[in-house]
N, C-alpha and C. Protein backbone atom coordinates (compact mmCIF):
# COMPACT_ATOMS: atom_id res chain seq x y z
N UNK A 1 14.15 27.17 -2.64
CA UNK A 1 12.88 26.77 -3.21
C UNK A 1 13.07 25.44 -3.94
N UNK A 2 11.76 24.47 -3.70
CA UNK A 2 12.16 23.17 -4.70
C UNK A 2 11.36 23.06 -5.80
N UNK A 3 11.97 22.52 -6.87
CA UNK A 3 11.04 22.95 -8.15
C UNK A 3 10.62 21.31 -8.17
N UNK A 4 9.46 21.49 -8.95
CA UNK A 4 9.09 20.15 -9.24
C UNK A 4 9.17 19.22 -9.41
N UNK A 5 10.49 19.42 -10.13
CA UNK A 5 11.16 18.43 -10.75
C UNK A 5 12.00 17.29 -9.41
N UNK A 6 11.88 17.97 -8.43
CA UNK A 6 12.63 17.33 -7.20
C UNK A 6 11.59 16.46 -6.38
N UNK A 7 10.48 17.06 -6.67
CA UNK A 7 9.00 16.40 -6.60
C UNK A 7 8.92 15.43 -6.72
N UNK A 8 9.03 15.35 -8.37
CA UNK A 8 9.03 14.15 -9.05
C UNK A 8 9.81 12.87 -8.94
N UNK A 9 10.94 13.92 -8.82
CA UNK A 9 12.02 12.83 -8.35
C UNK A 9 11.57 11.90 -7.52
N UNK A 10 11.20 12.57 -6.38
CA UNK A 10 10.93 11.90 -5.19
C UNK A 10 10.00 11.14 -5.09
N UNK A 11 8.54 11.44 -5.31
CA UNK A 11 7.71 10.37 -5.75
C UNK A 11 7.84 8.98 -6.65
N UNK A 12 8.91 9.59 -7.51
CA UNK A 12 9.03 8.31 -8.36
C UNK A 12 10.01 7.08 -7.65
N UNK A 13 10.86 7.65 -6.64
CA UNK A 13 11.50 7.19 -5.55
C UNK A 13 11.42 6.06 -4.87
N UNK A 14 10.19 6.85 -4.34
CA UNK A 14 9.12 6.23 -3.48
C UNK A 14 8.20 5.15 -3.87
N UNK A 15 7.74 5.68 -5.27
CA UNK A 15 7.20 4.57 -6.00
C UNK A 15 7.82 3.49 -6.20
N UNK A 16 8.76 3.61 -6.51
CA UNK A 16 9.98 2.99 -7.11
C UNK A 16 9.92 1.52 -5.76
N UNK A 17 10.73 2.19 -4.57
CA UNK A 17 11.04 1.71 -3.63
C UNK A 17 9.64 0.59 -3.01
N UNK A 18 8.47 1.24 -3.07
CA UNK A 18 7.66 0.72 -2.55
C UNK A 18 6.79 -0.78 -3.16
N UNK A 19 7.12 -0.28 -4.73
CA UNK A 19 6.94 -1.37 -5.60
C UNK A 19 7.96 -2.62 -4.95
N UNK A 20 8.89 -2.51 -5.12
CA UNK A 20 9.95 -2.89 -4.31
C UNK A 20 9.29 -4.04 -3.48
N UNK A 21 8.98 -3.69 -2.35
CA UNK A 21 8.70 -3.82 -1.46
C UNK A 21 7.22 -4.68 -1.24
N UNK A 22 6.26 -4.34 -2.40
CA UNK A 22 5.21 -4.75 -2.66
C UNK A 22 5.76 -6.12 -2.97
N UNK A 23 6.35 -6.58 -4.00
CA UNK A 23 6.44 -7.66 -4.50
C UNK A 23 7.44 -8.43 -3.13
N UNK A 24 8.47 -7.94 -2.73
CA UNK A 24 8.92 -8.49 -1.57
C UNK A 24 7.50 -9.25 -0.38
N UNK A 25 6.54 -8.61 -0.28
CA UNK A 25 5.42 -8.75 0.81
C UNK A 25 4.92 -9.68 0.13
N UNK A 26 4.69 -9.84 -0.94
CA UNK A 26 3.92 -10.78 -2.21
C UNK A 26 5.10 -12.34 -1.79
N UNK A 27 6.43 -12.10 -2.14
CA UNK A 27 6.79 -13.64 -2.08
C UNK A 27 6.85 -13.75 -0.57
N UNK A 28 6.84 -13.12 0.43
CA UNK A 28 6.95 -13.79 1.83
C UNK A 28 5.63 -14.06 2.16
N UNK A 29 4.62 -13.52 1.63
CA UNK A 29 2.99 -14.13 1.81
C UNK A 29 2.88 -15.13 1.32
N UNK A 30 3.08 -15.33 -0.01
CA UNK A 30 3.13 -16.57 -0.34
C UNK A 30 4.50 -17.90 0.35
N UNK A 31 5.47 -17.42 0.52
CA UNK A 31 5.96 -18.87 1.39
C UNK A 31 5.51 -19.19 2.50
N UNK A 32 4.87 -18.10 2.89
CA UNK A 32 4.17 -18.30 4.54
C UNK A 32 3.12 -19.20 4.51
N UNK A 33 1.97 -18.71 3.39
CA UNK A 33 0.72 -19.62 2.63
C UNK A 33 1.10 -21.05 2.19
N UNK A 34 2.68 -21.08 1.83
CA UNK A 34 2.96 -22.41 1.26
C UNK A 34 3.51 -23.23 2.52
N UNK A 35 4.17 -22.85 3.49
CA UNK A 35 4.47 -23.31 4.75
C UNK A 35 3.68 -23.94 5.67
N UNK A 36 3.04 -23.24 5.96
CA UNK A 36 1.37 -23.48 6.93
C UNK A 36 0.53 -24.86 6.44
N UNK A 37 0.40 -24.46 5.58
CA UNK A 37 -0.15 -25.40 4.21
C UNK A 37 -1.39 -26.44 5.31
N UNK A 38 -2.01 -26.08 6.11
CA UNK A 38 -2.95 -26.95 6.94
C UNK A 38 -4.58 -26.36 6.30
N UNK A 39 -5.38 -27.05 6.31
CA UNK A 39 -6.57 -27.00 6.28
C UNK A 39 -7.69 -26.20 7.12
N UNK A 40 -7.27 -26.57 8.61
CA UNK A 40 -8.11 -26.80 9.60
C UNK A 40 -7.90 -24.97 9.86
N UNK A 41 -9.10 -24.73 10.73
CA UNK A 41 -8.94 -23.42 11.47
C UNK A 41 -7.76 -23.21 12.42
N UNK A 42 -7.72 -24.58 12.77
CA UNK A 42 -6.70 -24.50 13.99
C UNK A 42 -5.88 -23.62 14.03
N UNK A 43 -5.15 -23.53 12.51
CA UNK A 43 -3.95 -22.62 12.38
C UNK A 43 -4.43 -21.49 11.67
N UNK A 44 -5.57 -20.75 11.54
CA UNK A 44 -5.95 -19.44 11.57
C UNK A 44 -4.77 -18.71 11.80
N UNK A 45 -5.33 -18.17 13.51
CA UNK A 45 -4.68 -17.29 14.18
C UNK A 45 -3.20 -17.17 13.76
N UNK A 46 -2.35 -18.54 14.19
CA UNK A 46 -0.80 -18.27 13.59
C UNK A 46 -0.86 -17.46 12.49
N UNK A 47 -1.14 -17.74 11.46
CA UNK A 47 -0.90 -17.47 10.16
C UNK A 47 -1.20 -16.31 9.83
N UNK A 48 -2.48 -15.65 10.29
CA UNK A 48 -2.83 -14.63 10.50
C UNK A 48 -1.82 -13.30 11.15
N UNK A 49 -1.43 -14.02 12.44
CA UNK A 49 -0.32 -13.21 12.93
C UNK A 49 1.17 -13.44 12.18
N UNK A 50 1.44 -14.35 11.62
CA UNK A 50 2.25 -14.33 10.62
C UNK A 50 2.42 -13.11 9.33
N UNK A 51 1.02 -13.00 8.94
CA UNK A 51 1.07 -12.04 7.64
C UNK A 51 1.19 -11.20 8.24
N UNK A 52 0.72 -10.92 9.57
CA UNK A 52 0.48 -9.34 10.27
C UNK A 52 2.12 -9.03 10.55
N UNK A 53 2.51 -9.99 11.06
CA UNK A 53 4.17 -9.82 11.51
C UNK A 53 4.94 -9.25 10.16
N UNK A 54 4.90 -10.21 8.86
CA UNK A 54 5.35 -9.45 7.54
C UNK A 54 4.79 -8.28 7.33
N UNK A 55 4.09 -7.91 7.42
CA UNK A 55 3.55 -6.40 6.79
C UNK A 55 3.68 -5.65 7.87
N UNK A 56 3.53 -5.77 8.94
CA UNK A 56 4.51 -4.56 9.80
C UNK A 56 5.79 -4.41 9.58
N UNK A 57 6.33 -5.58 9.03
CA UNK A 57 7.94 -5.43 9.11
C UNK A 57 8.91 -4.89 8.10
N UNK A 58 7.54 -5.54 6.94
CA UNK A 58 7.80 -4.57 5.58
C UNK A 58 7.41 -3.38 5.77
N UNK A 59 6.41 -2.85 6.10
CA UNK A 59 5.88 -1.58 6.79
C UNK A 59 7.40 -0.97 7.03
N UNK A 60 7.54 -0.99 8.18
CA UNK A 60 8.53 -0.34 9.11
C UNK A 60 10.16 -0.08 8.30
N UNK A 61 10.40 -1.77 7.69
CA UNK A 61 11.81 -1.49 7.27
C UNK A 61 11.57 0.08 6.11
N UNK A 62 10.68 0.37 5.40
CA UNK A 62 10.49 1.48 4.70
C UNK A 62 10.98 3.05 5.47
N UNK A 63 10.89 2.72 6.45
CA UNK A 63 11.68 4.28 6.76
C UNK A 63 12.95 4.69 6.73
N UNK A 64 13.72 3.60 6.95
CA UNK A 64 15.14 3.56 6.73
C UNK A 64 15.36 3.46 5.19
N UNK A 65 15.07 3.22 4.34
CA UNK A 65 14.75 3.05 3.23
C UNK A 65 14.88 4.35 2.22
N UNK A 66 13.33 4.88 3.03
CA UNK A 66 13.08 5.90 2.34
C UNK A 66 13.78 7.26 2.65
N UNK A 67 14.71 7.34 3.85
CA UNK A 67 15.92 8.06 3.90
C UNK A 67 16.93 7.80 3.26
N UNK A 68 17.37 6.67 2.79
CA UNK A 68 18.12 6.17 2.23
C UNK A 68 18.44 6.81 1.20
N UNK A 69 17.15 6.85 0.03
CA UNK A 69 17.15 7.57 -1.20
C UNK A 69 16.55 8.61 -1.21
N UNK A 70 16.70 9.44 -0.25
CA UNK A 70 16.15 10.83 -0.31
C UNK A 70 14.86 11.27 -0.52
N UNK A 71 13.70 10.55 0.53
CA UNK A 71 12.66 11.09 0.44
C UNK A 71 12.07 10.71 1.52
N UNK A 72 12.16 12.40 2.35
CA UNK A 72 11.74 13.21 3.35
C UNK A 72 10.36 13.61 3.47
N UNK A 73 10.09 13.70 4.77
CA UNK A 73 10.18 13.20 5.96
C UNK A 73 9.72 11.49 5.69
N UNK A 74 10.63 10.59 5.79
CA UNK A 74 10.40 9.47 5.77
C UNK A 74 9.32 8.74 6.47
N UNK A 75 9.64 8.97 7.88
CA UNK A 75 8.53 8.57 8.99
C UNK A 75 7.14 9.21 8.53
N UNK A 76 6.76 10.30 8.04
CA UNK A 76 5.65 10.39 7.50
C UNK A 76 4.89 10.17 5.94
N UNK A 77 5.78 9.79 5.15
CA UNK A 77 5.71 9.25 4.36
C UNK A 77 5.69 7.52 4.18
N UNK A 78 6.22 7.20 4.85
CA UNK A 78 5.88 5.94 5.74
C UNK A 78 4.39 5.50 6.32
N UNK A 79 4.27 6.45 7.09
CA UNK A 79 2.94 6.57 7.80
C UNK A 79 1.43 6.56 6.57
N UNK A 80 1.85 7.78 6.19
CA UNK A 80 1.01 7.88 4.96
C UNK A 80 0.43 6.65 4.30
N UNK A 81 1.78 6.09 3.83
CA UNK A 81 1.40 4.96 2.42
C UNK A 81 0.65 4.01 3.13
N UNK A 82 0.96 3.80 4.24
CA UNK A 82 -0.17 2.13 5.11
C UNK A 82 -1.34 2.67 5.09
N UNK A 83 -1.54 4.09 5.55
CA UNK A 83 -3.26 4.91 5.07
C UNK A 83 -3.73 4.47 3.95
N UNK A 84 -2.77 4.90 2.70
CA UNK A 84 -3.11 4.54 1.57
C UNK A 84 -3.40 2.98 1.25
N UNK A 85 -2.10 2.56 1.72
CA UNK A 85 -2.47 0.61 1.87
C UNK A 85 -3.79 0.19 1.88
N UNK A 86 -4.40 0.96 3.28
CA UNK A 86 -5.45 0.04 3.97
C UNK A 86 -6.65 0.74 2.96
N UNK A 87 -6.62 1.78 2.65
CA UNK A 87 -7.85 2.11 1.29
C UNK A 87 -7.65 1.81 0.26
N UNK A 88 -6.87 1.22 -0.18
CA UNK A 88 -6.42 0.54 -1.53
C UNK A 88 -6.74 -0.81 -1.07
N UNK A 89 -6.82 -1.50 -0.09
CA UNK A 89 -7.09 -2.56 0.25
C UNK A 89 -8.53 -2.61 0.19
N UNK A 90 -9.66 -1.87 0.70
CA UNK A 90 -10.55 -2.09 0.94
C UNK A 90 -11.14 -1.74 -0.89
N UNK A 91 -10.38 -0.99 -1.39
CA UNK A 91 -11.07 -0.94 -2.91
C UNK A 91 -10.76 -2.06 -3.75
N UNK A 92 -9.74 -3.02 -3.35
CA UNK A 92 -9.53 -4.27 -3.90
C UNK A 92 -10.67 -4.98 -3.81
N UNK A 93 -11.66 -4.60 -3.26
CA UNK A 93 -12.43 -6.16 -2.46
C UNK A 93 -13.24 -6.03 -3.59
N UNK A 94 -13.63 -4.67 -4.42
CA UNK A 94 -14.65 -4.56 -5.43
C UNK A 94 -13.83 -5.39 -6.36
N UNK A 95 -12.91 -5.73 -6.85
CA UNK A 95 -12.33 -6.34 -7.62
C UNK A 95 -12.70 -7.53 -7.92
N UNK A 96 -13.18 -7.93 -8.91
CA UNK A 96 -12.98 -9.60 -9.22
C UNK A 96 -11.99 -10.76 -8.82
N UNK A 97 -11.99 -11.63 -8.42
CA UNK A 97 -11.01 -12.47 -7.42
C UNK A 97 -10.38 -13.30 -9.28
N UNK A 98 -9.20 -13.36 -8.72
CA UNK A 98 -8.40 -13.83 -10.02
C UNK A 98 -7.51 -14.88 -9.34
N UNK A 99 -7.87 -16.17 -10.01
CA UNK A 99 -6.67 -17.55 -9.95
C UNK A 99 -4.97 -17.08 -10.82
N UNK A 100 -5.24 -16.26 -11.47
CA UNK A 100 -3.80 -16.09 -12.18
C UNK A 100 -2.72 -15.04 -11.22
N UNK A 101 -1.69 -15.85 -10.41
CA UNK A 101 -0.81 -15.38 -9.88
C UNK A 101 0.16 -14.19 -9.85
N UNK A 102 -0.20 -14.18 -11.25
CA UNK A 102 0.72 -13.10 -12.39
C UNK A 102 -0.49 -11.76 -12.21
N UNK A 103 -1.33 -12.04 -12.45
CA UNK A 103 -2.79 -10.34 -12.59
C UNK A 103 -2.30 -10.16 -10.65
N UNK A 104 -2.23 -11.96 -9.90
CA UNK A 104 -2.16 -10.95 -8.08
C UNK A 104 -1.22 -10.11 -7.96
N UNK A 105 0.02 -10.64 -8.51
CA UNK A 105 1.35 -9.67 -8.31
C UNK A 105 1.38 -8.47 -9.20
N UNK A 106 0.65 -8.25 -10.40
CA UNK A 106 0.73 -7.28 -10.90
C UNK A 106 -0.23 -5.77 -9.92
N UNK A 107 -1.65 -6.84 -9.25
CA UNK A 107 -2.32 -5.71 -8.24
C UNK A 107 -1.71 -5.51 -7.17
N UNK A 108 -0.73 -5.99 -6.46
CA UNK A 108 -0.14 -6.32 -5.02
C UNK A 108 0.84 -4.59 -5.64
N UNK A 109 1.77 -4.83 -6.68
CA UNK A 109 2.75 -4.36 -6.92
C UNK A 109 2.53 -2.92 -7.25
N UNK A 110 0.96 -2.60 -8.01
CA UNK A 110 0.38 -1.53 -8.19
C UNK A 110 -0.30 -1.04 -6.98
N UNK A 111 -0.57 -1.75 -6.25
CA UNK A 111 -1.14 -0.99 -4.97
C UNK A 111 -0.23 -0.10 -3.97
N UNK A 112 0.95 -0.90 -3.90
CA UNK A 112 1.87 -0.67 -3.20
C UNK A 112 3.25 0.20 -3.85
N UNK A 113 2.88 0.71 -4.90
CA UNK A 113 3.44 1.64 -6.09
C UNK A 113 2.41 2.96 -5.83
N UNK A 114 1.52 2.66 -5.86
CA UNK A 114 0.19 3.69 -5.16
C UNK A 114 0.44 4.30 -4.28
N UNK A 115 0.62 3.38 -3.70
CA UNK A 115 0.62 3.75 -2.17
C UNK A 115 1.85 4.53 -1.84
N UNK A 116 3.54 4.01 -1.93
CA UNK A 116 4.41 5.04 -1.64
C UNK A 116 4.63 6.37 -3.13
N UNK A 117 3.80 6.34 -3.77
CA UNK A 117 3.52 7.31 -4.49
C UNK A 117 2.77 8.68 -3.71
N UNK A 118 1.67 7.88 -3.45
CA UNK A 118 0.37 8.69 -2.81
C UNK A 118 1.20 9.35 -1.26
N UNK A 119 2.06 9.01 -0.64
CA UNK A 119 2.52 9.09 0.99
C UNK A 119 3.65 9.88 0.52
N UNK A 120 4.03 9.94 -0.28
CA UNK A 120 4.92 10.91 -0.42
C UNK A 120 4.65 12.17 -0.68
N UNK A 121 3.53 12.17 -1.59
CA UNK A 121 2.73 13.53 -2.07
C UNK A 121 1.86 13.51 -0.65
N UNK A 122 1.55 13.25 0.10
CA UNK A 122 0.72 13.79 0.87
C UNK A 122 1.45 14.20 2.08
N UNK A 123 2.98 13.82 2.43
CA UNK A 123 3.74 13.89 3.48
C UNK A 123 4.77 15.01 3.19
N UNK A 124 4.54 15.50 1.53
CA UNK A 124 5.38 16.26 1.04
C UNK A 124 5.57 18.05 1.34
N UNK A 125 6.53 18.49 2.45
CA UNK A 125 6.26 20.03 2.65
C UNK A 125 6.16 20.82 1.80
N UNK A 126 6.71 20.41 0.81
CA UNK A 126 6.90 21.73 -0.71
C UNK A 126 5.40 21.54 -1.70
N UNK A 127 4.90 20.78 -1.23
CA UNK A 127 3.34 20.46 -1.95
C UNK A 127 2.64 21.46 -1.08
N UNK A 128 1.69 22.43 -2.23
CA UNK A 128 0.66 23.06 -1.54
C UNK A 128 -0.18 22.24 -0.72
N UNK A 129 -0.42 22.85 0.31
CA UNK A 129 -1.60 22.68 1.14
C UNK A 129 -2.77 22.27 0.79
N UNK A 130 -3.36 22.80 -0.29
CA UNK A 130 -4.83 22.67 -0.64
C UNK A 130 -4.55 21.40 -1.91
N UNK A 131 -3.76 21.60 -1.87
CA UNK A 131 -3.56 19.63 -3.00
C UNK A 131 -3.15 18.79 -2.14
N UNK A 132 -2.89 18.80 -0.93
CA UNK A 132 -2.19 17.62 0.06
C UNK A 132 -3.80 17.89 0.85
N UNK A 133 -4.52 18.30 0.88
CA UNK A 133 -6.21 18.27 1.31
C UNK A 133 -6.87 17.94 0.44
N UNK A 134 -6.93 18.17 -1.27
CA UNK A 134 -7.36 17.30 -2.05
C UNK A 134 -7.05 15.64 -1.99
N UNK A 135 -6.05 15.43 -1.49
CA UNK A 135 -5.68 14.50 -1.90
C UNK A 135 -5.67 13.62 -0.12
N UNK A 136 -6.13 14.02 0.24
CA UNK A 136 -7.01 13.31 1.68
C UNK A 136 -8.26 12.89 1.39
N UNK A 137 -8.90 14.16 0.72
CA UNK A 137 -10.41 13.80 0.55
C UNK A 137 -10.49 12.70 -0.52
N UNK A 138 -9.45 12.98 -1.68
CA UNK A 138 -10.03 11.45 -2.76
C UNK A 138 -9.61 10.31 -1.90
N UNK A 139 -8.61 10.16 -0.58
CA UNK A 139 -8.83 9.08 0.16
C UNK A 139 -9.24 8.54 0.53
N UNK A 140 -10.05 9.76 1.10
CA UNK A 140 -11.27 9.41 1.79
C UNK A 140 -12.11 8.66 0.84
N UNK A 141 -12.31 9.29 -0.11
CA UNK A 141 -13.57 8.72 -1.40
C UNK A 141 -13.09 7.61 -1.73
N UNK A 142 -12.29 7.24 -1.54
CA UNK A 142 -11.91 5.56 -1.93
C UNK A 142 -12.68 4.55 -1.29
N UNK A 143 -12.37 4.55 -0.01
CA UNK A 143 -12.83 3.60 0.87
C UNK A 143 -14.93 3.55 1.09
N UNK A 144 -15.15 4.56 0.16
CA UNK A 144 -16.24 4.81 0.81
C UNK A 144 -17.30 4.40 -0.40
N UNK A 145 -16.27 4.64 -1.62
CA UNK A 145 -16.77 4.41 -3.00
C UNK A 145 -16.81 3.06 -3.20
N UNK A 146 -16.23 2.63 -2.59
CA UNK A 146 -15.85 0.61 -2.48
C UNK A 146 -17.18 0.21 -2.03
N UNK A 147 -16.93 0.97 -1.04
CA UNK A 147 -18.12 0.26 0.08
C UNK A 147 -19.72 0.11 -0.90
N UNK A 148 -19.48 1.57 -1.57
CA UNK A 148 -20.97 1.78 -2.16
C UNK A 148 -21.14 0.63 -3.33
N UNK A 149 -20.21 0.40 -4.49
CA UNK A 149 -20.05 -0.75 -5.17
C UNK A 149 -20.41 -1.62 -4.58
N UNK A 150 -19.77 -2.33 -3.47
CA UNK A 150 -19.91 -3.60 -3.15
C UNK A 150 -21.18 -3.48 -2.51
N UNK A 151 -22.08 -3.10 -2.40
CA UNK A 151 -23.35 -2.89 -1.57
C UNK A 151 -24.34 -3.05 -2.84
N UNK A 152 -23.88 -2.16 -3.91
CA UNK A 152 -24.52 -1.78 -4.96
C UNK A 152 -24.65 -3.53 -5.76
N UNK A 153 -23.45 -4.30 -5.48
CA UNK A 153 -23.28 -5.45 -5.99
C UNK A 153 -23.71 -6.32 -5.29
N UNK A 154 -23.75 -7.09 -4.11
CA UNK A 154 -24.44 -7.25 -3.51
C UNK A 154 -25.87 -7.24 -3.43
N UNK A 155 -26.46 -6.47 -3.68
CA UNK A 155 -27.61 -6.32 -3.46
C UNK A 155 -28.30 -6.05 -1.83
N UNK A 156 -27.72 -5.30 -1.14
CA UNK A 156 -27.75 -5.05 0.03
C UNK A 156 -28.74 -4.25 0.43
């Protein structure tokens, strides 16, 4: 039987690791942003597939990772947190846009602290059932609660 405390462990792990990792995605976005450094649309697409290339790659290196320091099933905990990513992403947008570099990395680093927090508890076998289904549905309510804000703000 695993007691909680192994729980904890593990989430904080994960957190740990993913923070990590957040700020890692944070300085290769930004040298990529500082590289490119063009104006024109032209270079959209590259750049675009550029960030996409980093964040799969940060993505992915996380499974090896998260075996690393003992928190199982990796590949689904893995899986998880980009779920979480992409609804933590879309609840960013309600956010106020901030010039201070320091508040981006502090949200980049908390999202992505969230996130392999949240993928671990939801990928976790020793977690009841009906809290790893709670904790789908406030997922769900994320992305959806954004939406309603920004509509609500808007004036839509």
């Amino acid at each position: 039987m695993v007691s909680m405390g192994d729980i904890r462990v593990r989430l904080a792990r994960a957190g740990a690791v993913y923070g990590a990792a957040g700020l890692l995605w944070w300085s290769a976005i930004g040298a990529t942003r500082g590289t490119v450094g063009c104006g024109e649309w032209g270079c959209l697409y590259p750049t675009l597939a550029a960030y996409l290339a980093i964040t799969v790659g940060v993505l992915t290196a996380m499974v090896p990772l998260l075996r690393r320091i003992g928190v199982h099933p990796a590949r689904r905990v893995a899986v998880r947190a980009a779920v979480v990513l992409m609804a933590v992403r879309v609840l960013a947008e309600t956010l106020p846009p901030s010039s201070s570099q320091v508040v981006v990395l502090g949200r980049t680093a908390v999202a992505f602290v969230l996130a392999g927090v949240a993928g671990a508890f939801l990928a976790a076998p020793d977690v009841p059932a009906r809290w790893r289904r709670l904790g789908w549905c406030g997922l769900l309510a994320v992305p959806t609660a954004a939406f309603a804000v920004l509509v609500m703000r808007l004036g839509l």
